[in-house]
Protein backbone atom coordinates (compact mmCIF):
# COMPACT_ATOMS: atom_id res chain seq x y z
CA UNK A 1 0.00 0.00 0.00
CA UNK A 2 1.44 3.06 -0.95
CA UNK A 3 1.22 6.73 0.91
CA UNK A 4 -1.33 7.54 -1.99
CA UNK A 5 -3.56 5.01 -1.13
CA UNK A 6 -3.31 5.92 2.37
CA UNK A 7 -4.34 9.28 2.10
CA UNK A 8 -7.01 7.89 -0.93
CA UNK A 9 -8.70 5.79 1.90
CA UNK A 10 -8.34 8.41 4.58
CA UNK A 11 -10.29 11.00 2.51
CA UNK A 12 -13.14 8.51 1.88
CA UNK A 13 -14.07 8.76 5.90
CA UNK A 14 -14.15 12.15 5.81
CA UNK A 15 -17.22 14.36 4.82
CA UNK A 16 -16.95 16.70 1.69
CA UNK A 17 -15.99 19.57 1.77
CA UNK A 18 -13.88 18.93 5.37
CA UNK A 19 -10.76 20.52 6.70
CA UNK A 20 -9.28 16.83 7.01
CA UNK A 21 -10.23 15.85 3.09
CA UNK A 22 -8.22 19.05 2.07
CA UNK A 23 -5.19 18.63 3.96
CA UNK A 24 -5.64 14.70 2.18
CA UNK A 25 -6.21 16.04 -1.34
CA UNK A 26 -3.39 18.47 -0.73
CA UNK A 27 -1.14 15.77 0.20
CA UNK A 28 -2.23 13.41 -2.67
CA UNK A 29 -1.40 16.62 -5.06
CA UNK A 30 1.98 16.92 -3.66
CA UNK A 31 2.56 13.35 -4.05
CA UNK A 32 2.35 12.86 -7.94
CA UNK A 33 4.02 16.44 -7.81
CA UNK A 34 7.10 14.61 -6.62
CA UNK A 35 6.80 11.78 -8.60
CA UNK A 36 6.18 13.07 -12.11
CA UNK A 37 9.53 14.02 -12.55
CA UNK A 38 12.61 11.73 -12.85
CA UNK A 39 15.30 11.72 -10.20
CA UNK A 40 18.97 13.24 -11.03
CA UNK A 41 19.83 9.53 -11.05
CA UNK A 42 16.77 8.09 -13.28
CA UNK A 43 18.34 11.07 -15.80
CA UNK A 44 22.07 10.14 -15.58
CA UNK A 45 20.91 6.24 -16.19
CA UNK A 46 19.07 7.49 -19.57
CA UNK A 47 22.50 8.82 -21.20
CA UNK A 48 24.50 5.27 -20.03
CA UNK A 49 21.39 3.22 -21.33
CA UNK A 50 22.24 5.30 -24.38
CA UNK A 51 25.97 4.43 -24.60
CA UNK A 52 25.58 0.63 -23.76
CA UNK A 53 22.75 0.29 -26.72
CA UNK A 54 25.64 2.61 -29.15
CA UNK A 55 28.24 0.25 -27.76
CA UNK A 56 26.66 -3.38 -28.35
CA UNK A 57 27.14 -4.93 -31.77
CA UNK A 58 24.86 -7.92 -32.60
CA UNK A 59 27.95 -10.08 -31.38
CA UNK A 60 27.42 -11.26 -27.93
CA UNK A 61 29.02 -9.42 -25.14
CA UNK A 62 29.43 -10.33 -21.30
CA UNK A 63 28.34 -7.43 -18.63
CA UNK A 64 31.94 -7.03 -18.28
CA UNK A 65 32.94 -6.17 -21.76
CA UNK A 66 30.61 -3.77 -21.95
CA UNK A 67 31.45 -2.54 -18.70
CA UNK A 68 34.94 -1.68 -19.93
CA UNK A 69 34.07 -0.35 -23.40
CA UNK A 70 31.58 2.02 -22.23
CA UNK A 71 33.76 2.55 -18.66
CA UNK A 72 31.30 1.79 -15.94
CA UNK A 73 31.07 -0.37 -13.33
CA UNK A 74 30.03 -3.92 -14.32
CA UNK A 75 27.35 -4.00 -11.34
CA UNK A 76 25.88 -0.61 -13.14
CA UNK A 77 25.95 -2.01 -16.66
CA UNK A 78 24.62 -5.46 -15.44
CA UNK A 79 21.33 -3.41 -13.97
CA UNK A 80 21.08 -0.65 -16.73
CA UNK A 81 21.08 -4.35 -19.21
CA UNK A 82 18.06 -5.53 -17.35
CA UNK A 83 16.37 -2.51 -17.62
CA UNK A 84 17.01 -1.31 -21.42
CA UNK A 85 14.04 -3.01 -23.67
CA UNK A 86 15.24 -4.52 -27.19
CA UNK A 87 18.44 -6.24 -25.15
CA UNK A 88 18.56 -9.84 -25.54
CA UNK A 89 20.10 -11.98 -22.61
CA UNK A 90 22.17 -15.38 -23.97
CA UNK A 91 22.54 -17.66 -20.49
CA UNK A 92 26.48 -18.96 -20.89
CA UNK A 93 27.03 -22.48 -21.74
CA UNK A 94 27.70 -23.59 -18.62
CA UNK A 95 25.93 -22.82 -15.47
CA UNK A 96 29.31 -20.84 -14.21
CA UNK A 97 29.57 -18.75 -17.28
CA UNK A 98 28.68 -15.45 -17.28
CA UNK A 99 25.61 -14.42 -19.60
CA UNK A 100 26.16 -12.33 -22.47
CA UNK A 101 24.18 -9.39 -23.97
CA UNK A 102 23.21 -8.30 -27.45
CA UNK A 103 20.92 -6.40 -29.61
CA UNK A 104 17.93 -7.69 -30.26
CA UNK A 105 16.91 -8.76 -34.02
């Protein structure tokens, strides 16, 4: 359950109109305020997701090769992979090897 619903449920008991179902609707407002733009982060992670998808070739790549081509961490690159669509994982031949990344056909 998230804050919004909180407050969503909260104003329900309340009659219209109220002092309470303002301060609720108020709240609410400043809620998708906050959360309609993206973070500094969410905006840093768009120009990387840029240079890993500029970076990959339709050859297969591990998290780590693209890690050092594009010179981030491979932890970073390994999340930013999950999250770009159009990215296709390969599992490694064996259950030790490390999965590789390419561009999707």
């Amino acid at each position: 359950m998230t804050r919004r619903d909180v407050f969503t449920k909260a104003m329900e008991m309340f009659a219209e109109g109220s002092e309470e179902r303002e301060v609720m609707a108020k709240a609410i407002a400043q809620l998708d305020k906050k959360s309609s733009k993206p973070t500094k982060a969410q905006l840093e992670n768009e120009g990387y997701k840029a240079q890993i998808v500029e970076y990959l070739g339709t050859e297969p790549q591990t998290a780590r090769e693209i890690a050092e081509g594009v010179g981030l961490s491979t932890n970073k690159v390994a999340a930013l992979l999950r999250a770009i669509e159009g990215i296709e994982k390969i599992p490694g031949e064996k259950s030790k090897d490390a999965p590789k990344y390419r561009k999707a056909e």
